[in-house]
PDB file of N, CA and C in Angstrom:
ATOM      1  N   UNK A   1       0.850  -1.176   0.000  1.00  0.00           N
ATOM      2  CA  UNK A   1       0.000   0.000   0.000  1.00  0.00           C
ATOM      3  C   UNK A   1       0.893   1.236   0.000  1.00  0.00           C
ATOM      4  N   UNK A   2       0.619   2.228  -1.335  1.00  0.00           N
ATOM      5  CA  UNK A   2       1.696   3.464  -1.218  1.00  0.00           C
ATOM      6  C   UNK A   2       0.885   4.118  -0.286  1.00  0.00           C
ATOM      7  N   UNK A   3       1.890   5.348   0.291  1.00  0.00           N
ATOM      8  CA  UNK A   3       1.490   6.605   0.688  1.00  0.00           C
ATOM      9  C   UNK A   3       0.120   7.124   1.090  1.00  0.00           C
ATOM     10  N   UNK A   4       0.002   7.227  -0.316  1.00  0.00           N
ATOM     11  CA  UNK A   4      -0.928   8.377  -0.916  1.00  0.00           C
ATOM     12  C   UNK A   4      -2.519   7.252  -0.945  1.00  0.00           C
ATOM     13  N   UNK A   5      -2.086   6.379  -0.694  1.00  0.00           N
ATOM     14  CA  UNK A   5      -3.248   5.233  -0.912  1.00  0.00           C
ATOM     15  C   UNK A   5      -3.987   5.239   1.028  1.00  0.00           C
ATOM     16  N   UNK A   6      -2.900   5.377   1.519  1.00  0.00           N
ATOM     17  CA  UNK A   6      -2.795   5.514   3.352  1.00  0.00           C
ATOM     18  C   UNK A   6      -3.826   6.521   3.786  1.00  0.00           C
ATOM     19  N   UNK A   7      -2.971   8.100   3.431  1.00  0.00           N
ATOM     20  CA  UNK A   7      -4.033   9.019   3.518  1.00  0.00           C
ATOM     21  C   UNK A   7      -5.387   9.261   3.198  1.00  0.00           C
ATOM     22  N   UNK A   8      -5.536   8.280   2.266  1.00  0.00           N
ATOM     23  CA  UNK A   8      -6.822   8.328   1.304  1.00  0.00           C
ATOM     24  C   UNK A   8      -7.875   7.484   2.383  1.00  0.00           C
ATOM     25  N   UNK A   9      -7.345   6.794   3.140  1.00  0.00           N
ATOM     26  CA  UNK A   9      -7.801   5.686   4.119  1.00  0.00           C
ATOM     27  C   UNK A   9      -8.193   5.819   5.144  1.00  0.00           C
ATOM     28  N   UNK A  10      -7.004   7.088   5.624  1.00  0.00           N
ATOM     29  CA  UNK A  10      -6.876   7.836   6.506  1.00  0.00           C
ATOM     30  C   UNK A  10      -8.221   9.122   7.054  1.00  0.00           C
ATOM     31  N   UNK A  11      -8.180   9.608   6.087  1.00  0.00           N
ATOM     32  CA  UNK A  11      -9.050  10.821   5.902  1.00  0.00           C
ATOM     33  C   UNK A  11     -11.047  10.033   5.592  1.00  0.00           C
ATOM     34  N   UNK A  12     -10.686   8.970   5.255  1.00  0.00           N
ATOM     35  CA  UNK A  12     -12.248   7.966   5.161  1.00  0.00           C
ATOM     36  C   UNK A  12     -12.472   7.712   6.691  1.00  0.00           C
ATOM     37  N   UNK A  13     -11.665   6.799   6.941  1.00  0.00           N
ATOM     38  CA  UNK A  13     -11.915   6.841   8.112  1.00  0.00           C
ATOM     39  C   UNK A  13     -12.709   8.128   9.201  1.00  0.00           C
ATOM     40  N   UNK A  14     -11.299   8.729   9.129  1.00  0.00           N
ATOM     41  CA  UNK A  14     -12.141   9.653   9.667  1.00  0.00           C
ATOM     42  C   UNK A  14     -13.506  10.839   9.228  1.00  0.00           C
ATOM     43  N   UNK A  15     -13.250  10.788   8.153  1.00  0.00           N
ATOM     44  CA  UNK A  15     -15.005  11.422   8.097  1.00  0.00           C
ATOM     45  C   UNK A  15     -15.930  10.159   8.518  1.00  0.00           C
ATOM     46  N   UNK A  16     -15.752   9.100   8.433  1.00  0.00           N
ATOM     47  CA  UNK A  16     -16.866   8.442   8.490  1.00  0.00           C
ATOM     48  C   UNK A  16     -17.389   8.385  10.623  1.00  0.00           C
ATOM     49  N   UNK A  17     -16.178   8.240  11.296  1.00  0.00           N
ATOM     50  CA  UNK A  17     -16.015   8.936  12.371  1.00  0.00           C
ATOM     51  C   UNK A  17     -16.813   9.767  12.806  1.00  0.00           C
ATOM     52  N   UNK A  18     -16.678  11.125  12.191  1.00  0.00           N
ATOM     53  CA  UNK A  18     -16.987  12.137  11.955  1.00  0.00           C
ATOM     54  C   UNK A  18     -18.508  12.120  12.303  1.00  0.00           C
ATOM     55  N   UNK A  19     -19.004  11.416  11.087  1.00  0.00           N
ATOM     56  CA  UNK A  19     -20.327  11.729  10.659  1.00  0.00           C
ATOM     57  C   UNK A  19     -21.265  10.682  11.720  1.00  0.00           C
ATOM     58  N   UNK A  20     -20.906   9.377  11.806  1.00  0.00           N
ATOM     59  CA  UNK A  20     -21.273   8.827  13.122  1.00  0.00           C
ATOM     60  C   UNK A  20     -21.273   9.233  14.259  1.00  0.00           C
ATOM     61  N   UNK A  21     -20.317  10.325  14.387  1.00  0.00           N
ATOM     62  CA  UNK A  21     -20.773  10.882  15.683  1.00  0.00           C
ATOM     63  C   UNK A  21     -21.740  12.079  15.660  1.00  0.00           C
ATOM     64  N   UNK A  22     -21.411  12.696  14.253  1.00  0.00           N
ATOM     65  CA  UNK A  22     -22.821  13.781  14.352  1.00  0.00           C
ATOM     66  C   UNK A  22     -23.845  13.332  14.268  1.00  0.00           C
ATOM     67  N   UNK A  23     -24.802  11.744  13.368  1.00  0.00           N
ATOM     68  CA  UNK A  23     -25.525  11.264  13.349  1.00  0.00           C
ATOM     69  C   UNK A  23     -26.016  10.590  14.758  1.00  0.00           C
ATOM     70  N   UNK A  24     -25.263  10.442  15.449  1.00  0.00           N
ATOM     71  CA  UNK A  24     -25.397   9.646  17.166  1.00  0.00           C
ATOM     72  C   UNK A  24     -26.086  10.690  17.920  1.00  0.00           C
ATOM     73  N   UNK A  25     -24.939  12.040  17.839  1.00  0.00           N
ATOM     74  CA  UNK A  25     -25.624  13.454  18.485  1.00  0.00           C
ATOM     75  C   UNK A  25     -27.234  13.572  18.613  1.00  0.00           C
ATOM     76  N   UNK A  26     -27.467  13.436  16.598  1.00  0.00           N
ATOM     77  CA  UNK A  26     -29.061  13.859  16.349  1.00  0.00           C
ATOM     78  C   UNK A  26     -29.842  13.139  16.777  1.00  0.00           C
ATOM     79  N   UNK A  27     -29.749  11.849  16.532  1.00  0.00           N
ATOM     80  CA  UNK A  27     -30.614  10.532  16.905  1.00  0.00           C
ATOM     81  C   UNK A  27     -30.803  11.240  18.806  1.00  0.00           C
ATOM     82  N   UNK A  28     -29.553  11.011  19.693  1.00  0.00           N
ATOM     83  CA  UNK A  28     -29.738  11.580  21.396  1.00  0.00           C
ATOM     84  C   UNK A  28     -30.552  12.431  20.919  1.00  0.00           C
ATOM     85  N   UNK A  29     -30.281  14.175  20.607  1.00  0.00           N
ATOM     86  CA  UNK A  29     -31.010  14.904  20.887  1.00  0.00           C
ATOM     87  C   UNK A  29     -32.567  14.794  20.699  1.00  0.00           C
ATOM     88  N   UNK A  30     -33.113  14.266  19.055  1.00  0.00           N
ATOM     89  CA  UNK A  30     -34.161  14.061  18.513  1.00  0.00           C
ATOM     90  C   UNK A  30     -34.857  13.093  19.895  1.00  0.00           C
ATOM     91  N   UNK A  31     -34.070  12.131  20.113  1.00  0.00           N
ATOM     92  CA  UNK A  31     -34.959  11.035  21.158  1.00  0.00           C
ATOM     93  C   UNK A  31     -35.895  12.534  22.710  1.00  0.00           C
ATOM     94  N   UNK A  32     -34.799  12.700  22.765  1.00  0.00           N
ATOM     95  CA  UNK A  32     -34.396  13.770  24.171  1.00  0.00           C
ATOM     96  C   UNK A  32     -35.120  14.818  24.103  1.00  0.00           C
ATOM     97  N   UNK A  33     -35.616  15.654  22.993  1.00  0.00           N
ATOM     98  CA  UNK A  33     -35.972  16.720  23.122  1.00  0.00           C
ATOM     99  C   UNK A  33     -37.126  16.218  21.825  1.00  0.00           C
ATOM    100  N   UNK A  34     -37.451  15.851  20.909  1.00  0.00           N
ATOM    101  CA  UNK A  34     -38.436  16.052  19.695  1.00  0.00           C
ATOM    102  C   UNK A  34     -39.048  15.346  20.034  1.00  0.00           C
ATOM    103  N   UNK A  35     -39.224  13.854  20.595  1.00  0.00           N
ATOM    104  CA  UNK A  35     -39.427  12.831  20.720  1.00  0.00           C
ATOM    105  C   UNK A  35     -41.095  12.777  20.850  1.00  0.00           C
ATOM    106  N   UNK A  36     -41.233  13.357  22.252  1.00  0.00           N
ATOM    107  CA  UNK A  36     -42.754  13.653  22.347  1.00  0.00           C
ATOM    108  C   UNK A  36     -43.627  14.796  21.514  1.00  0.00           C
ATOM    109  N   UNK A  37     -43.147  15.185  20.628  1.00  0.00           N
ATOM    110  CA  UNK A  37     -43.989  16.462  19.925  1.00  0.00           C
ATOM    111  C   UNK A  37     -44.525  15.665  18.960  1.00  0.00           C
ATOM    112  N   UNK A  38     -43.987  14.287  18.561  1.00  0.00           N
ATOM    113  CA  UNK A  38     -44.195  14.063  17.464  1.00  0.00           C
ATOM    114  C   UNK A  38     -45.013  12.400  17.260  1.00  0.00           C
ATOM    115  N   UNK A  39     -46.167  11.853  16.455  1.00  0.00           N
ATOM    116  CA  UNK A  39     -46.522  10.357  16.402  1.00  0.00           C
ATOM    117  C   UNK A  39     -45.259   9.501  16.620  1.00  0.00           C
ATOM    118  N   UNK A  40     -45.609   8.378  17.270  1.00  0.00           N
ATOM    119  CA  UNK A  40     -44.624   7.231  16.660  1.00  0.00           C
ATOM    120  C   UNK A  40     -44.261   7.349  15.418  1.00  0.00           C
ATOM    121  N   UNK A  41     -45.102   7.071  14.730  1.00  0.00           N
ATOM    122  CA  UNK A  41     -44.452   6.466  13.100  1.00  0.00           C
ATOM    123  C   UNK A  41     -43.763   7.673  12.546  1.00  0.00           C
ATOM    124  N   UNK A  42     -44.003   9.044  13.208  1.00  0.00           N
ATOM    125  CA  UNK A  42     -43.046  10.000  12.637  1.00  0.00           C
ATOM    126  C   UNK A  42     -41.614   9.927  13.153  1.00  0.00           C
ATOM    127  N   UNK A  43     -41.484   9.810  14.228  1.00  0.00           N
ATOM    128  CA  UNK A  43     -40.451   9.498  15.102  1.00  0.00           C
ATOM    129  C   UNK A  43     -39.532   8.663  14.555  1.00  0.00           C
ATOM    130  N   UNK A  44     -39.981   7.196  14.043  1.00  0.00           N
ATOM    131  CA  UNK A  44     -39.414   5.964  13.295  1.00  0.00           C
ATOM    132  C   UNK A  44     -38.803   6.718  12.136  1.00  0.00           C
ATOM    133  N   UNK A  45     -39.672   7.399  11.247  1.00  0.00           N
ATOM    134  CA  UNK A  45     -39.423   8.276  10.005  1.00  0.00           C
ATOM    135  C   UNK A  45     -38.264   8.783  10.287  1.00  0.00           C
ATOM    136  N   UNK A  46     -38.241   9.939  10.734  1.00  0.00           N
ATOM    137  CA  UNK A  46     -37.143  10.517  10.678  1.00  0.00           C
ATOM    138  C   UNK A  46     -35.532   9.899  10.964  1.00  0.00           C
ATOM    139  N   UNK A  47     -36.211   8.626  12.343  1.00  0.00           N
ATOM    140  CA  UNK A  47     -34.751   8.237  12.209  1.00  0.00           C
ATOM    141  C   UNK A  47     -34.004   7.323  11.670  1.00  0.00           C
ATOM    142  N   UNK A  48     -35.220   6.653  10.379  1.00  0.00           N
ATOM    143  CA  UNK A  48     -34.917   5.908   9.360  1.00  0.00           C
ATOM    144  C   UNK A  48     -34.244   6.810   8.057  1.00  0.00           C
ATOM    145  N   UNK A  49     -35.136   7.973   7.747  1.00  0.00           N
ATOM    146  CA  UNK A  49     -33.982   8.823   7.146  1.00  0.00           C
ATOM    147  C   UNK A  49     -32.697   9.319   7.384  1.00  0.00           C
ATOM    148  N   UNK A  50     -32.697   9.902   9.185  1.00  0.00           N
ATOM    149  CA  UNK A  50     -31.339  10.431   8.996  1.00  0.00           C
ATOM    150  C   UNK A  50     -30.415   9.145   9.115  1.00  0.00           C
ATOM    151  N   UNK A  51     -31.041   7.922   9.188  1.00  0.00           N
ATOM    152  CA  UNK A  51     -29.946   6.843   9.200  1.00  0.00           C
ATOM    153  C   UNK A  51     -29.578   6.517   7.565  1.00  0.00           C
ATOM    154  N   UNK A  52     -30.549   6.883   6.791  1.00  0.00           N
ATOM    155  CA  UNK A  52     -30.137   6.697   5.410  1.00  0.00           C
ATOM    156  C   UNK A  52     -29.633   7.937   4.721  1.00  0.00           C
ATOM    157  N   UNK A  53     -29.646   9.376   5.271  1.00  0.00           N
ATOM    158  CA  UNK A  53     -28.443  10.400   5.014  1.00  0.00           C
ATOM    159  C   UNK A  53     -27.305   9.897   5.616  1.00  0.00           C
ATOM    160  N   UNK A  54     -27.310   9.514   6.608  1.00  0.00           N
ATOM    161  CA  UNK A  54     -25.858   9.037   7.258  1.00  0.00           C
ATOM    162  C   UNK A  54     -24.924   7.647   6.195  1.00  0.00           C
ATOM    163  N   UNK A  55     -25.926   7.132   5.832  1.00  0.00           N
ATOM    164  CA  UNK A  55     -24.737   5.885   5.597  1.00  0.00           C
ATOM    165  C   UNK A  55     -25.003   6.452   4.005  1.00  0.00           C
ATOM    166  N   UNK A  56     -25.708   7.216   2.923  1.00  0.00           N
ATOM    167  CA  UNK A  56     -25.680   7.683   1.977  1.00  0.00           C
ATOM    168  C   UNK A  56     -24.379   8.384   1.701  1.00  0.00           C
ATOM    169  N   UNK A  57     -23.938   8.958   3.063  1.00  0.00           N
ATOM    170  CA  UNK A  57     -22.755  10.184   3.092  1.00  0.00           C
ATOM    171  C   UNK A  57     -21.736   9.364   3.507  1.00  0.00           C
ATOM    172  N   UNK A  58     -21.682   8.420   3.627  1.00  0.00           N
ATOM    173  CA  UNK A  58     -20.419   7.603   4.727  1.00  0.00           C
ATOM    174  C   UNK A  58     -20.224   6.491   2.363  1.00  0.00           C
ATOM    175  N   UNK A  59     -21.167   6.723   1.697  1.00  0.00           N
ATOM    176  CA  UNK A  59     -21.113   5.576   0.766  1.00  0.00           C
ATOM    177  C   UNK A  59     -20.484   5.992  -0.023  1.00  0.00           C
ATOM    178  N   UNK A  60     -20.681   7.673  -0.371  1.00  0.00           N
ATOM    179  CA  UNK A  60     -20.343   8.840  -1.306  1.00  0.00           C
ATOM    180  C   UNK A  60     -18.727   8.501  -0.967  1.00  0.00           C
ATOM    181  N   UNK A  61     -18.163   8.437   0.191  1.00  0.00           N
ATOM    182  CA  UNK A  61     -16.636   8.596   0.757  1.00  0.00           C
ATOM    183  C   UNK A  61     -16.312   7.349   0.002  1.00  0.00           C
ATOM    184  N   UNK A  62     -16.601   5.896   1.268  1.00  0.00           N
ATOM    185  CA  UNK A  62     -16.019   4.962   0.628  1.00  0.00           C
ATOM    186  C   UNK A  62     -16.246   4.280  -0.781  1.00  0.00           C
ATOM    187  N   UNK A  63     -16.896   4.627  -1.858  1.00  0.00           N
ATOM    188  CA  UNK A  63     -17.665   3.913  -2.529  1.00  0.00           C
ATOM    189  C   UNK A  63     -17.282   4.152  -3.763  1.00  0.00           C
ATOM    190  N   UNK A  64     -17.799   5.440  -4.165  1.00  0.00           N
ATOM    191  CA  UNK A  64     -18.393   6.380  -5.298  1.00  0.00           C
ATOM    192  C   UNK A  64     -17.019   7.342  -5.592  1.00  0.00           C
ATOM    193  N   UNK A  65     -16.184   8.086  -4.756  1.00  0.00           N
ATOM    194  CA  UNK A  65     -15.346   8.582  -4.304  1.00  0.00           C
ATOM    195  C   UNK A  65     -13.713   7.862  -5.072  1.00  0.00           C
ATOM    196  N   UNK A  66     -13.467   6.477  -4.475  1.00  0.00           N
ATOM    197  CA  UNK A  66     -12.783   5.790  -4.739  1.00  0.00           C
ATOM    198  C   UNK A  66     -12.827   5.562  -6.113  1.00  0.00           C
ATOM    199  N   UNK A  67     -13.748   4.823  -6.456  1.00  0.00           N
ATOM    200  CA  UNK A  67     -14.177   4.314  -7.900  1.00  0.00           C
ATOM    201  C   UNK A  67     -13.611   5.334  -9.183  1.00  0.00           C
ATOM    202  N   UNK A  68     -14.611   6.809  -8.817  1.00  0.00           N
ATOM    203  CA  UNK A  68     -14.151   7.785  -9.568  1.00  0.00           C
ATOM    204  C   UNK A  68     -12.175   7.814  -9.254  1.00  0.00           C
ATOM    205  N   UNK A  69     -11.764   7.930  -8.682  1.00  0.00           N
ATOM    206  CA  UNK A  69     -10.007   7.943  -8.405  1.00  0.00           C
ATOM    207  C   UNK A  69      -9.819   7.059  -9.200  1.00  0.00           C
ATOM    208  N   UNK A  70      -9.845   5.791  -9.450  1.00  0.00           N
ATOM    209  CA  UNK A  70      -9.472   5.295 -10.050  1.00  0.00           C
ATOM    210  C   UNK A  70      -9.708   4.685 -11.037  1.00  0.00           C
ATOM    211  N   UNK A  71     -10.547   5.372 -12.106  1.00  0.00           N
ATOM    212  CA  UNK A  71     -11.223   5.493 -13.166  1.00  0.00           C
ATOM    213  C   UNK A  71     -10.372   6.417 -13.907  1.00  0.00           C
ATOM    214  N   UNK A  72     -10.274   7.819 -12.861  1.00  0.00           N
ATOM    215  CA  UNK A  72      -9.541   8.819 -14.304  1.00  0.00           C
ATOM    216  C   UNK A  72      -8.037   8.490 -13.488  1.00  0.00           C
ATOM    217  N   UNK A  73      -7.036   7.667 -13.142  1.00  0.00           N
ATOM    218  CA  UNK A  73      -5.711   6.991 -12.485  1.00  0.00           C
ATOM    219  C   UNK A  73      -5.533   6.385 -14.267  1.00  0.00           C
ATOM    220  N   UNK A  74      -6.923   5.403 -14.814  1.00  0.00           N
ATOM    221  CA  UNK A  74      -6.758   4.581 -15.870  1.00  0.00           C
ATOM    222  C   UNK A  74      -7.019   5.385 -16.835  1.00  0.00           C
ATOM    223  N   UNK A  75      -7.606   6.093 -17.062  1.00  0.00           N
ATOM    224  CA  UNK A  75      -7.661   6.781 -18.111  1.00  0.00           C
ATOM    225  C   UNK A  75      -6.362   7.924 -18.313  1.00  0.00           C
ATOM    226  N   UNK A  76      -5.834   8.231 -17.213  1.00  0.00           N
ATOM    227  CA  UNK A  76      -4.748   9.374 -17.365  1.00  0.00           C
ATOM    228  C   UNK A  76      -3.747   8.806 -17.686  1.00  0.00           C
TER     229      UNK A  76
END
């Protein structure tokens, strides 16, 4: 594994870090403070979406991100 392949690993990691912990935050607060304003099934809602912004944004990093790198690596 070069270098430059490390950092790339490096920096995934940590956004994904990152974003699990801001997604953990919302889920606490939402439970903690929104929780009762709102139906059950809205409640479920929302934290079925922000669980599918979260791993949408964690897919963009490892996934989509990569792929493109080394797509124009072969073409260049």
């Amino acid at each position: 594994m070069n270098n430059e392949n490390s950092s790339g690993v490096k920096w995934r990691i940590a956004f994904s870090i990152i974003t699990s912990m801001i997604w953990l935050i919302f889920v606490v607060a939402w439970v903690g403070f929104g929780w009762r304003d709102f139906e059950t099934s809205e409640n479920i809602a929302v934290l079925c979406i922000s669980s599918v912004v979260w791993m949408g944004s964690n897919s963009l990093v490892w996934v989509i991100w990569p792929n493109r790198a080394n797509s124009e690596e072969e073409a260049g």
